[in-house]
Protein backbone atom coordinates (compact mmCIF):
# COMPACT_ATOMS: atom_id res chain seq x y z
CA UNK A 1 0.00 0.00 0.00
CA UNK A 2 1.25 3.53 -0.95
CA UNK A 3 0.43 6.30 1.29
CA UNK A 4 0.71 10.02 0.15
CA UNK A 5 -0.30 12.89 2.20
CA UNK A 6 -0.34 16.40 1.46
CA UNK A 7 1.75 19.48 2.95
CA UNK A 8 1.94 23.07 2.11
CA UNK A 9 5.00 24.56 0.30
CA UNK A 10 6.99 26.77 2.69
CA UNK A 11 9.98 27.81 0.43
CA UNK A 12 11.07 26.44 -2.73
CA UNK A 13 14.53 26.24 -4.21
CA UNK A 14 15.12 25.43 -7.98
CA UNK A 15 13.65 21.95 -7.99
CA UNK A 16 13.56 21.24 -3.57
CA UNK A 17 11.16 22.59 -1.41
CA UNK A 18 10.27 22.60 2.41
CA UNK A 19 7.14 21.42 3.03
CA UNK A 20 5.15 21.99 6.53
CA UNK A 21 2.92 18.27 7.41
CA UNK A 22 1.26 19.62 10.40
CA UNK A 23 4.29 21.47 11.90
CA UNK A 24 6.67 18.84 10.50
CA UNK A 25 8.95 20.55 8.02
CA UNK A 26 10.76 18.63 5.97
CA UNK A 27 12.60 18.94 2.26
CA UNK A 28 10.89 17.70 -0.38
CA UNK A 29 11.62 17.62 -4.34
CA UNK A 30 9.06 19.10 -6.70
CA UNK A 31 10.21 18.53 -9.89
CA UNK A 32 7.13 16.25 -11.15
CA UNK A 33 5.50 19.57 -10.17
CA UNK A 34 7.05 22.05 -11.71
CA UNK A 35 4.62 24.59 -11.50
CA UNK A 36 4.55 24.32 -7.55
CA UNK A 37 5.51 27.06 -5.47
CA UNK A 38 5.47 28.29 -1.82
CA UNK A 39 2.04 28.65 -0.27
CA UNK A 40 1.00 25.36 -2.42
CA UNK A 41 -0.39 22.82 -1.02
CA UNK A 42 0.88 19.33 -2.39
CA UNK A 43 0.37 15.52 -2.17
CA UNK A 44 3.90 13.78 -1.18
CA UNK A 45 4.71 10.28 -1.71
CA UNK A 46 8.46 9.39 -1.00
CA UNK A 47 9.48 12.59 -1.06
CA UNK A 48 8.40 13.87 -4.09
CA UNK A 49 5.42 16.50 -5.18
CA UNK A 50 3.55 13.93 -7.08
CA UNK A 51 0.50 16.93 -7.44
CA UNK A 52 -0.86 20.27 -6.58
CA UNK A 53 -4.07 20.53 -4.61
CA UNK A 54 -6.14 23.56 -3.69
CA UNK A 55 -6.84 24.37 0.00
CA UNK A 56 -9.66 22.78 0.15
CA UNK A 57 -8.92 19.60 -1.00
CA UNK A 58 -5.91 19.46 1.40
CA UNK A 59 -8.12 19.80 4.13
CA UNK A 60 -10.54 17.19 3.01
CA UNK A 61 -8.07 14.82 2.80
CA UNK A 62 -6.55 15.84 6.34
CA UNK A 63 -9.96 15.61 7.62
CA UNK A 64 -9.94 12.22 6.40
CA UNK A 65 -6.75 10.95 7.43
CA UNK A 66 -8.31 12.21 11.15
CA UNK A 67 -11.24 9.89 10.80
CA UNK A 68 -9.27 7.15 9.94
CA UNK A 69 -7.10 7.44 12.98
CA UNK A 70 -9.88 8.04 15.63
C-alpha cells in the first residue's frame, strides 16, 4: 500500500522545497511539479510533489486521514 499525504509549500529552491505536514517541516523535491511554489499545497509520496491541490482539497483529505485514525 502507498500512502501520500499532502503538505503546504513553505519555500522552494530550484527543484527542492520545504514542506510543513502539520508542523513537521521537511525537504521535499518538486520537480514532477514544476509549476509548484510556496504557499502550495501538495500531495507527497516518498518525497516527491507527485500533485498540486487547492486548500480545500488538502483539508478534506486531512480531515480524512483524522477519521481514519480516531
Amino acid at each position: 500500500m502507498c500512502l501520500a499525504f499532502p503538505g503546504k509549500i513553505i519555500s522552494v529552491s530550484g527543484r527542492q522545497a520545504v514542506a510543513d505536514f502539520d508542523g513537521i517541516r521537511k525537504e521535499i523535491n518538486i520537480s514532477l511539479t514544476s509549476d509548484a511554489k510556496a504557499g502550495d499545497f501538495v500531495i507527497v509520496h516518498a518525497g516527491f510533489a507527485i500533485q498540486i491541490l487547492s486548500k480545500e482539497d488538502a483539508w478534506e483529505v486531512l480531515k480524512e486521514y483524522e477519521k481514519k485514525i480516531n
